[in-house]
PDB file of N, CA and C in Angstrom:
ATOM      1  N   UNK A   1     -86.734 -45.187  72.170  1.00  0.00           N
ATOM      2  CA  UNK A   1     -86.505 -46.290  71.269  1.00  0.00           C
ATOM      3  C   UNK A   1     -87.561 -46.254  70.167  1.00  0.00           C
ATOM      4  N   UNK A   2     -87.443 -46.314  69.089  1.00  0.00           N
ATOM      5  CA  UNK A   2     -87.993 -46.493  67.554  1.00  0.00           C
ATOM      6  C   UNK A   2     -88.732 -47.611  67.869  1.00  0.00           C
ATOM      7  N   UNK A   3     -89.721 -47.569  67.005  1.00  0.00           N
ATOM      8  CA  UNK A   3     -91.170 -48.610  66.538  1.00  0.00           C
ATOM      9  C   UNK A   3     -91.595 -48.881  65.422  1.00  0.00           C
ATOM     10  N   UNK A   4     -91.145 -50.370  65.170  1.00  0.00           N
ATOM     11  CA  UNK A   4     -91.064 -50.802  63.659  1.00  0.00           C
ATOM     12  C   UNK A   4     -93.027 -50.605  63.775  1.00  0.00           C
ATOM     13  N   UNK A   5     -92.834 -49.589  62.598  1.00  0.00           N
ATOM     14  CA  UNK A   5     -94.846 -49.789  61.985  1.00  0.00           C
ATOM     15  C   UNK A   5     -95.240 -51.156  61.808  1.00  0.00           C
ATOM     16  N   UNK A   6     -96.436 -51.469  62.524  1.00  0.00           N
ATOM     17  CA  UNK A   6     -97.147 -52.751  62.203  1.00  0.00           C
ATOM     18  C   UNK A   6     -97.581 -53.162  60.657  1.00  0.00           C
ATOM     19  N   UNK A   7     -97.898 -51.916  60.050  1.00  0.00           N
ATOM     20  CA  UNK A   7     -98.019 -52.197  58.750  1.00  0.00           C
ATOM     21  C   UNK A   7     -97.230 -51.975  57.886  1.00  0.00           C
ATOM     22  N   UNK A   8     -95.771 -51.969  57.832  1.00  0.00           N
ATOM     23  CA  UNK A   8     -94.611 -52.056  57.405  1.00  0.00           C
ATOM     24  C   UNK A   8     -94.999 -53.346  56.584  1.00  0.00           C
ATOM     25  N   UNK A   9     -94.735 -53.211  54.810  1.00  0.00           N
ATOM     26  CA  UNK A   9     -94.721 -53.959  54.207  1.00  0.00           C
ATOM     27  C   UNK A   9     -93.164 -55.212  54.449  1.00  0.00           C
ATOM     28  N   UNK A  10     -92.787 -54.538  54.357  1.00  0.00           N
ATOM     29  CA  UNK A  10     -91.124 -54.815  54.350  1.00  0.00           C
ATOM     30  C   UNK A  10     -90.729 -55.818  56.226  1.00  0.00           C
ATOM     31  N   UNK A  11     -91.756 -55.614  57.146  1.00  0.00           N
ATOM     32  CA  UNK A  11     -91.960 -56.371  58.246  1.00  0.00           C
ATOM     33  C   UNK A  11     -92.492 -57.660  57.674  1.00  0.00           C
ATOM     34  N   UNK A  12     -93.160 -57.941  56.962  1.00  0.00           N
ATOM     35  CA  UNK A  12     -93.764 -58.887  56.194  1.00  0.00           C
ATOM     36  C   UNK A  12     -92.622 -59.666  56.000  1.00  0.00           C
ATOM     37  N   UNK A  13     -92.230 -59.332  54.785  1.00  0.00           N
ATOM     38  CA  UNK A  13     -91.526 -59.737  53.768  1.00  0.00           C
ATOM     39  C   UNK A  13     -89.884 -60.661  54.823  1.00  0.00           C
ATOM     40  N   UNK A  14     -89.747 -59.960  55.982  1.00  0.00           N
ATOM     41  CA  UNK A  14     -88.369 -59.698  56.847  1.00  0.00           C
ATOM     42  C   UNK A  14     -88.690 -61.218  57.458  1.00  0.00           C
ATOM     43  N   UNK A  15     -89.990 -61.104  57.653  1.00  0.00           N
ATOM     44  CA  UNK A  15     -90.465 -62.140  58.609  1.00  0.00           C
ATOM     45  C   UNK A  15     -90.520 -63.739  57.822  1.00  0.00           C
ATOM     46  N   UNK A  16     -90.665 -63.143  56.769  1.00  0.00           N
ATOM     47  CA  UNK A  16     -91.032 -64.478  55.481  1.00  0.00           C
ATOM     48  C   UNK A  16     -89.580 -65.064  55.709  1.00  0.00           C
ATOM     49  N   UNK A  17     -88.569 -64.277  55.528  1.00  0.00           N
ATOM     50  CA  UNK A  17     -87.151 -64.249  55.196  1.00  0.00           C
ATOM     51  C   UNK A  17     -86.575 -65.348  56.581  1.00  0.00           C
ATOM     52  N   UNK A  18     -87.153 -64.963  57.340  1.00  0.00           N
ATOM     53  CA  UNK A  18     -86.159 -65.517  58.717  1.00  0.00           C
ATOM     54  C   UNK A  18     -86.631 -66.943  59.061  1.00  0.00           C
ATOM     55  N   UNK A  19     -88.662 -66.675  58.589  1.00  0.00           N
ATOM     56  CA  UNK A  19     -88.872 -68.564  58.483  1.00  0.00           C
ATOM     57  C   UNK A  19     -88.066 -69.601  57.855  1.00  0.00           C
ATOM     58  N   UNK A  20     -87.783 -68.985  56.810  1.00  0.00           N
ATOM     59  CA  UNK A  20     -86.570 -69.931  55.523  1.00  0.00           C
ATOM     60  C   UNK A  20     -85.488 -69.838  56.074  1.00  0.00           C
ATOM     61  N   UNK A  21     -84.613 -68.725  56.893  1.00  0.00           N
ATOM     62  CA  UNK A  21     -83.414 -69.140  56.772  1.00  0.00           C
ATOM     63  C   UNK A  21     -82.807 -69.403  58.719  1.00  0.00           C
ATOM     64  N   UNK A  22     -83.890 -69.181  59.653  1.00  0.00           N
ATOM     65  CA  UNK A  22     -83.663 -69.256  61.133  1.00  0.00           C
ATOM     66  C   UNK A  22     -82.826 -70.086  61.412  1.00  0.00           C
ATOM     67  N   UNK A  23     -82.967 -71.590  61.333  1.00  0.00           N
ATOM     68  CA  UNK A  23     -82.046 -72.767  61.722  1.00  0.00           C
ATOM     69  C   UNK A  23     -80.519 -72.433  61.295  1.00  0.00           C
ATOM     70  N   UNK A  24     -80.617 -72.065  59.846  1.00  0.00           N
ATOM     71  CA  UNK A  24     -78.804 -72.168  59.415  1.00  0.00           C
ATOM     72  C   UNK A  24     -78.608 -71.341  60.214  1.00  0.00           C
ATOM     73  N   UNK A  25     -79.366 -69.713  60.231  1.00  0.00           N
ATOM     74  CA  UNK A  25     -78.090 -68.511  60.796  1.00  0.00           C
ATOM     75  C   UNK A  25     -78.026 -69.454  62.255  1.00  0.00           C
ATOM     76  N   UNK A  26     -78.657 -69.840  63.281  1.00  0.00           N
ATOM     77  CA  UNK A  26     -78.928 -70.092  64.262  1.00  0.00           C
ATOM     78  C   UNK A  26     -77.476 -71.008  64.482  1.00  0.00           C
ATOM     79  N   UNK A  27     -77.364 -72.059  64.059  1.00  0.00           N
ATOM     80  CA  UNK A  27     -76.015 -72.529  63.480  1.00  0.00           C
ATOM     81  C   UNK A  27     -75.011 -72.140  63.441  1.00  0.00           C
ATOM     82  N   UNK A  28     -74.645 -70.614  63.358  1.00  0.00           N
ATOM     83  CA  UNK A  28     -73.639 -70.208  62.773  1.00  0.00           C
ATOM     84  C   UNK A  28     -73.040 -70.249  64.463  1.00  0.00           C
ATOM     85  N   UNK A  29     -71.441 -69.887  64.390  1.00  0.00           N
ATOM     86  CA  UNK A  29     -70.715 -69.489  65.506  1.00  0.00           C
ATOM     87  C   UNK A  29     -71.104 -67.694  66.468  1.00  0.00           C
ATOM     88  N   UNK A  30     -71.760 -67.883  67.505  1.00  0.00           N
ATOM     89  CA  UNK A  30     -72.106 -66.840  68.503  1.00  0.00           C
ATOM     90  C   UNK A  30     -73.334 -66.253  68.120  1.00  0.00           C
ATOM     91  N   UNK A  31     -73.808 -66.890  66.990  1.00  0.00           N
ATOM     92  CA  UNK A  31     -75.492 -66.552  66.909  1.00  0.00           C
ATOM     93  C   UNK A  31     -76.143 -66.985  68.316  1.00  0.00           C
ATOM     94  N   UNK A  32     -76.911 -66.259  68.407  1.00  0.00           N
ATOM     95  CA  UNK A  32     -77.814 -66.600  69.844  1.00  0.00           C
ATOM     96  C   UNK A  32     -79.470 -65.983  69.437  1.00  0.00           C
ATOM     97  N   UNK A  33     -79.836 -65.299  68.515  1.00  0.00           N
ATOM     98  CA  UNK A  33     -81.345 -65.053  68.334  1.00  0.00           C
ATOM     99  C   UNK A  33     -81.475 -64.472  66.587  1.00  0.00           C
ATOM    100  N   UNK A  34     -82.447 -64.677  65.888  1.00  0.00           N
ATOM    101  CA  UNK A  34     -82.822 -63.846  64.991  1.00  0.00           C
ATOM    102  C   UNK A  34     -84.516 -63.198  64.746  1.00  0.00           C
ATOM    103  N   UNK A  35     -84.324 -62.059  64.539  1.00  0.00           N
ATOM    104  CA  UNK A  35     -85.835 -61.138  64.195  1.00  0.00           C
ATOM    105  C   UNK A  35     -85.733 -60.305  63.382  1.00  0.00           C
ATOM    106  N   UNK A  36     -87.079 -58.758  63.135  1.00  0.00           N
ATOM    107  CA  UNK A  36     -86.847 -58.181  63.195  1.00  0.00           C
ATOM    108  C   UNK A  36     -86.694 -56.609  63.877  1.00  0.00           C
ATOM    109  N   UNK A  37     -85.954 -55.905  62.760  1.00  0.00           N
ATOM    110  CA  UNK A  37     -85.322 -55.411  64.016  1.00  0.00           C
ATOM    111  C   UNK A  37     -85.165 -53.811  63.508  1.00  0.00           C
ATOM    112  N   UNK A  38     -84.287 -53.028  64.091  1.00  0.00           N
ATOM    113  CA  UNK A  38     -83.708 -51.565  63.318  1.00  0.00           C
ATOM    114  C   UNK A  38     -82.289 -51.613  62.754  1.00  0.00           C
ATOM    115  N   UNK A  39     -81.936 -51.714  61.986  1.00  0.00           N
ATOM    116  CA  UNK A  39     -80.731 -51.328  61.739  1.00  0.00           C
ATOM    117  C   UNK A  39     -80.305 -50.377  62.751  1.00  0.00           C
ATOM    118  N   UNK A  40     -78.415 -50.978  63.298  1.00  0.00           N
ATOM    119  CA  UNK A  40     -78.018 -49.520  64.658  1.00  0.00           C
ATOM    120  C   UNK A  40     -76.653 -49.231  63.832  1.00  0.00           C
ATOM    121  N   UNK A  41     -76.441 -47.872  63.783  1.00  0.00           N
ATOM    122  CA  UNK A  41     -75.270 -47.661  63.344  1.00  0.00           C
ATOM    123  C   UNK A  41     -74.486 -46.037  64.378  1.00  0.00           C
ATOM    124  N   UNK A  42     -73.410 -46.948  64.191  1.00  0.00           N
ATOM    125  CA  UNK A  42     -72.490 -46.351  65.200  1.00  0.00           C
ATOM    126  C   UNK A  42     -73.256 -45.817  66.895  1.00  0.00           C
ATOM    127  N   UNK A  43     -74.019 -47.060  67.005  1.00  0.00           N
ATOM    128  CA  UNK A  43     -74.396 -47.324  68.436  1.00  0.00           C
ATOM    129  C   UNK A  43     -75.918 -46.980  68.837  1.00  0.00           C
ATOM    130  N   UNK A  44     -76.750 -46.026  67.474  1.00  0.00           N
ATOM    131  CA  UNK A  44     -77.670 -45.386  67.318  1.00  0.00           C
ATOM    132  C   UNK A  44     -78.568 -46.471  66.331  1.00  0.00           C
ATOM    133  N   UNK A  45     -79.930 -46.369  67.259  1.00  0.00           N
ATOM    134  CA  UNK A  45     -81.058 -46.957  66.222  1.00  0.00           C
ATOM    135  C   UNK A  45     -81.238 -45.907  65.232  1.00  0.00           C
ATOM    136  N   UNK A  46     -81.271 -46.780  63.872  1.00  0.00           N
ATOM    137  CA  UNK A  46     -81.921 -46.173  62.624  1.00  0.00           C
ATOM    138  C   UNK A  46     -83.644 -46.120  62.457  1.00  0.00           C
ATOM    139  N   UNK A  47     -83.621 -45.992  61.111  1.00  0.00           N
ATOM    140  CA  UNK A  47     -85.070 -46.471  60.749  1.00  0.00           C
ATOM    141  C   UNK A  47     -85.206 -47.349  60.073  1.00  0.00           C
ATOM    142  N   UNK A  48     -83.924 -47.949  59.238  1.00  0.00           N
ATOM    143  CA  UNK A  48     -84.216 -48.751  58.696  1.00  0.00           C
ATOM    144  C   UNK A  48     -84.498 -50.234  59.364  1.00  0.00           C
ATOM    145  N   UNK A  49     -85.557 -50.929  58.849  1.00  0.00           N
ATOM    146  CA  UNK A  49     -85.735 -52.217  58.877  1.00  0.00           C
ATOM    147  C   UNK A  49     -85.183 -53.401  58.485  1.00  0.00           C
ATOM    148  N   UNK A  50     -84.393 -54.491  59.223  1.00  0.00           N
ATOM    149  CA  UNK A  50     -83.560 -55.291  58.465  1.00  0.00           C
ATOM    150  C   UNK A  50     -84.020 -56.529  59.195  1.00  0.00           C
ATOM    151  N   UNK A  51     -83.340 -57.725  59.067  1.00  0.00           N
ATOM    152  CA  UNK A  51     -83.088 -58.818  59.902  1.00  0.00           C
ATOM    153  C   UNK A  51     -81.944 -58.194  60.797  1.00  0.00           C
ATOM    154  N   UNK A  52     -82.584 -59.043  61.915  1.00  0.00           N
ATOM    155  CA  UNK A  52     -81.344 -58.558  63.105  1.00  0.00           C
ATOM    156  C   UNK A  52     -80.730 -59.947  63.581  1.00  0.00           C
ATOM    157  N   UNK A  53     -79.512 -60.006  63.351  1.00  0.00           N
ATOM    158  CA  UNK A  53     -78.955 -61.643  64.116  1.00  0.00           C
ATOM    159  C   UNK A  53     -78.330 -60.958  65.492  1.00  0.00           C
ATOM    160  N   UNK A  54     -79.077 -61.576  66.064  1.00  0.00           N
ATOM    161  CA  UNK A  54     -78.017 -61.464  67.367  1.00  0.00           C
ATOM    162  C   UNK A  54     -76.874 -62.393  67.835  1.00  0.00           C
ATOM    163  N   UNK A  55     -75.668 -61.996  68.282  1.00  0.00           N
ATOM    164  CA  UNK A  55     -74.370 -62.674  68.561  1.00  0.00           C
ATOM    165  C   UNK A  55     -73.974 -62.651  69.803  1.00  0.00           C
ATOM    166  N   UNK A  56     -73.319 -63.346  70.931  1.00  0.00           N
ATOM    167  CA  UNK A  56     -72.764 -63.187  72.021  1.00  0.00           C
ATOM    168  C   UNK A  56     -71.569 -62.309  71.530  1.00  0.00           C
ATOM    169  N   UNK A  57     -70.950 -62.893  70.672  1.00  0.00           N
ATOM    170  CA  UNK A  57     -70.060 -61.363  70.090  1.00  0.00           C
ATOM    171  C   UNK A  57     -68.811 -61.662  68.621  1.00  0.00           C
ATOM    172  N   UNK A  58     -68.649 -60.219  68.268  1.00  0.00           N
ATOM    173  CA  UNK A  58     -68.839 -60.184  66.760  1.00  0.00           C
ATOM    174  C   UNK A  58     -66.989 -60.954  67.118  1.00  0.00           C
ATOM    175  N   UNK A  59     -66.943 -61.487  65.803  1.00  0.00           N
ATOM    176  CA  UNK A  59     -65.554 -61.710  65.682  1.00  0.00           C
ATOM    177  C   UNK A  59     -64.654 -61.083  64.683  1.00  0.00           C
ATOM    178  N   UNK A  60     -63.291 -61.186  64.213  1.00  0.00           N
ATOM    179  CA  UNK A  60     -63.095 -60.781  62.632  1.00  0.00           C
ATOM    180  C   UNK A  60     -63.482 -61.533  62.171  1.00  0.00           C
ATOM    181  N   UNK A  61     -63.866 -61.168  60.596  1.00  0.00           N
ATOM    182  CA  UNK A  61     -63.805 -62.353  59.828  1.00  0.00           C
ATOM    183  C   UNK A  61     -62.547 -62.872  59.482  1.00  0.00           C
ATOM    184  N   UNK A  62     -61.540 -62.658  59.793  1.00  0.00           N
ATOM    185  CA  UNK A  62     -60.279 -63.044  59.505  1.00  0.00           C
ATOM    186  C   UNK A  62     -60.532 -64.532  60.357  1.00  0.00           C
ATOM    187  N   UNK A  63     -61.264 -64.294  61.334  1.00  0.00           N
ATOM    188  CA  UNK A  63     -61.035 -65.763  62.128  1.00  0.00           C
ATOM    189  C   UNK A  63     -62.569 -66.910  61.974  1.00  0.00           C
ATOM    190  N   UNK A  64     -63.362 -66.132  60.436  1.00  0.00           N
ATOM    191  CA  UNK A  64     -64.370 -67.173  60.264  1.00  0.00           C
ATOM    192  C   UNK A  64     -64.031 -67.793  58.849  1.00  0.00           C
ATOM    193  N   UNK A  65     -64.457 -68.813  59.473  1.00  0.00           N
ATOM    194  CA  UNK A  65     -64.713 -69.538  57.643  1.00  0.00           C
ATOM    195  C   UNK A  65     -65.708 -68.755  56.709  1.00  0.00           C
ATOM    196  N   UNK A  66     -65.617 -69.035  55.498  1.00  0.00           N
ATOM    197  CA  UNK A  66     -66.261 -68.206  54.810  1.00  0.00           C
ATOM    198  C   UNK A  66     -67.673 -68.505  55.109  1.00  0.00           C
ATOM    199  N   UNK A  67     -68.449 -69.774  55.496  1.00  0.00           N
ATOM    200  CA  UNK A  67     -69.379 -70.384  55.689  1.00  0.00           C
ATOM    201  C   UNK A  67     -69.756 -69.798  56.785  1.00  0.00           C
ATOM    202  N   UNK A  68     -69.008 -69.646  57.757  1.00  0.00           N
ATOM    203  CA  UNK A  68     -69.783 -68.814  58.845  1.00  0.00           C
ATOM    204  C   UNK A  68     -69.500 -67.723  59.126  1.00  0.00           C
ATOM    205  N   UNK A  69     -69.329 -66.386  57.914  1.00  0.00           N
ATOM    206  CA  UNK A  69     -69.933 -65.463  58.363  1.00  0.00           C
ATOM    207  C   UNK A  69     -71.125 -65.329  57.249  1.00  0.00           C
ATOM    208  N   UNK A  70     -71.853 -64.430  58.703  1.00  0.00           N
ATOM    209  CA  UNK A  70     -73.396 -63.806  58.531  1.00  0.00           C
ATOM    210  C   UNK A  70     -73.225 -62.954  57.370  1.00  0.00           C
ATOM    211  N   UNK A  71     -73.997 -62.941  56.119  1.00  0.00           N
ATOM    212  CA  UNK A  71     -74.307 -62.332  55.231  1.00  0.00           C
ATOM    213  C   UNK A  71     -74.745 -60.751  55.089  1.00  0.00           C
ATOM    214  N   UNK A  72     -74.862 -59.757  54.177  1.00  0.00           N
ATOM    215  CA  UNK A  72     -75.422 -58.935  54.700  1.00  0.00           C
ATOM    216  C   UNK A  72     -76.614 -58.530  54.061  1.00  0.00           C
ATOM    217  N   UNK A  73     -77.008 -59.406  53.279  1.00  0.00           N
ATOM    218  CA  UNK A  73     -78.266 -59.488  52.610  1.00  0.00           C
ATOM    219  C   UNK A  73     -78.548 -60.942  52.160  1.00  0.00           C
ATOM    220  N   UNK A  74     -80.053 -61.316  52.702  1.00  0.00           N
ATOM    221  CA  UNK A  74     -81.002 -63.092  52.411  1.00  0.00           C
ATOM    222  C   UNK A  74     -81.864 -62.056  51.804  1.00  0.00           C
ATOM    223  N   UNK A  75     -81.978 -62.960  50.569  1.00  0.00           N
ATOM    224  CA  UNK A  75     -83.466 -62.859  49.792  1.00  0.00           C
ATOM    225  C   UNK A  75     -83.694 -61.683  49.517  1.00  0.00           C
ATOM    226  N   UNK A  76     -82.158 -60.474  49.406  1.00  0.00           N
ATOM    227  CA  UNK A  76     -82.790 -59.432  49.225  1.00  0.00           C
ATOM    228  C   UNK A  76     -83.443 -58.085  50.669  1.00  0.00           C
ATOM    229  N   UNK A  77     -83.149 -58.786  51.387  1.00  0.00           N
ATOM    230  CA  UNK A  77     -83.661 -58.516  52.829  1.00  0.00           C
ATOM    231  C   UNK A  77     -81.928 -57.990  53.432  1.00  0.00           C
ATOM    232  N   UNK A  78     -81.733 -56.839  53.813  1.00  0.00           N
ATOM    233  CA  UNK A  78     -80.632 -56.153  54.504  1.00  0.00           C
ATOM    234  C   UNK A  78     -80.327 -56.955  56.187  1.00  0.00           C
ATOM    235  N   UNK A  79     -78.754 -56.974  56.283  1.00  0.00           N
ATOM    236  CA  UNK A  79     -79.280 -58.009  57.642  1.00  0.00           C
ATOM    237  C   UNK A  79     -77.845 -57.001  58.161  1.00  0.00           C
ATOM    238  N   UNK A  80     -78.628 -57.214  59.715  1.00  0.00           N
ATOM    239  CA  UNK A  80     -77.216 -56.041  60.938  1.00  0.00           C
ATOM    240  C   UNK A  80     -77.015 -57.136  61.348  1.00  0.00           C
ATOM    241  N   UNK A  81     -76.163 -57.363  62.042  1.00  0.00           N
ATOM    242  CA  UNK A  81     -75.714 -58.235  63.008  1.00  0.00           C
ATOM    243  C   UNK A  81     -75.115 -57.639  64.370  1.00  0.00           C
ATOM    244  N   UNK A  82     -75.923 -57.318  65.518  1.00  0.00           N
ATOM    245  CA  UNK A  82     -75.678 -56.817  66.614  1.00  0.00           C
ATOM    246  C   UNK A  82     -74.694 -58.012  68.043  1.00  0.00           C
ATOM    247  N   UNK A  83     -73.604 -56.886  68.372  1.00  0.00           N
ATOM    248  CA  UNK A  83     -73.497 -58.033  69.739  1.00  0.00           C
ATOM    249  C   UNK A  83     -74.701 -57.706  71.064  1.00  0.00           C
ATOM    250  N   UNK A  84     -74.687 -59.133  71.939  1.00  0.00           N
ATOM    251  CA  UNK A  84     -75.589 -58.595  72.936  1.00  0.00           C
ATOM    252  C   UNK A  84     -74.955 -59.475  73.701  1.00  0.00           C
ATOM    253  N   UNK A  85     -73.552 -59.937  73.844  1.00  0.00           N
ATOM    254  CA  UNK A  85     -73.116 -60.579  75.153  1.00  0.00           C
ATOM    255  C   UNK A  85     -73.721 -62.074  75.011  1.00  0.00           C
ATOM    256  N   UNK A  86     -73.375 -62.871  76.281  1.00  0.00           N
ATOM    257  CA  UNK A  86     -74.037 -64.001  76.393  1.00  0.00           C
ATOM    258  C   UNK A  86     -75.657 -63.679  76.696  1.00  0.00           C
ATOM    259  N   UNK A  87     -76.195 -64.683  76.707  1.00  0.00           N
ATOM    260  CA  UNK A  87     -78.054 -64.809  76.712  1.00  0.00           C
ATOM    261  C   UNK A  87     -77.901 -65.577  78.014  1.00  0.00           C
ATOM    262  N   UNK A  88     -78.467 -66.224  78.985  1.00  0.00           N
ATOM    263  CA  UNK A  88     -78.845 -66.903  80.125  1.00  0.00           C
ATOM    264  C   UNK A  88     -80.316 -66.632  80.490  1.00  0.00           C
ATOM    265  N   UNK A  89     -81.066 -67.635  80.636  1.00  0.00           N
ATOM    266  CA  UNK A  89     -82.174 -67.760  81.050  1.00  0.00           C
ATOM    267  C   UNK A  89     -82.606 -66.973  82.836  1.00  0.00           C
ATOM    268  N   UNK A  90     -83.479 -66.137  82.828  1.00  0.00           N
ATOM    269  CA  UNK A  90     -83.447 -65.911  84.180  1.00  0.00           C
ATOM    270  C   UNK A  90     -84.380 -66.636  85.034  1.00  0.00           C
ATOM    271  N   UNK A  91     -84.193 -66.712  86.297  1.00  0.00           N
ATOM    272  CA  UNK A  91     -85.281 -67.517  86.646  1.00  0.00           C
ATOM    273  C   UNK A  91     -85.417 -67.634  88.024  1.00  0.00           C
TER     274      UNK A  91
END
């Protein structure tokens, strides 16, 4: 597994991004977490650095309002949107 650099300017900047916008995405329908993260494409971590929303799971957008779907760029900041199933606390 890949390791976002600590001194990644762009970790900065990702992090600035998610203080301002955490609550709305959080809001949205099957959001369940936001950070950052790697961009994964076609099932494979990248290198790139983005916001990562996490979802219990993706839908079409055919079946979201325009309001709730996840964007693919805040502030300029690239955003993935990964599924990860439901979340449950373990304990």
């Amino acid at each position: 597994m890949s390791r976002i650099p600590d001194a990644d300017p762009f970790v900065s900047r990702a992090q600035a991004v998610i203080e301002s916008h955490e609550t709305e995405l959080l809001r949205m329908p099957n959001v369940v977490g936001v950070g950052v993260g790697l961009r994964k494409r076609g099932g494979a971590q990248s290198r790139e650095v983005t916001i990562v929303v996490l979802v219990s799971r993706k839908l079409p957008r055919t079946q979201l309002a325009p309001e709730e779907v996840v964007p693919t760029e805040i502030d300029g900041v690239p955003v993935d949107v990964q599924e990860v199933g439901e979340v449950r606390a373990q304990g």
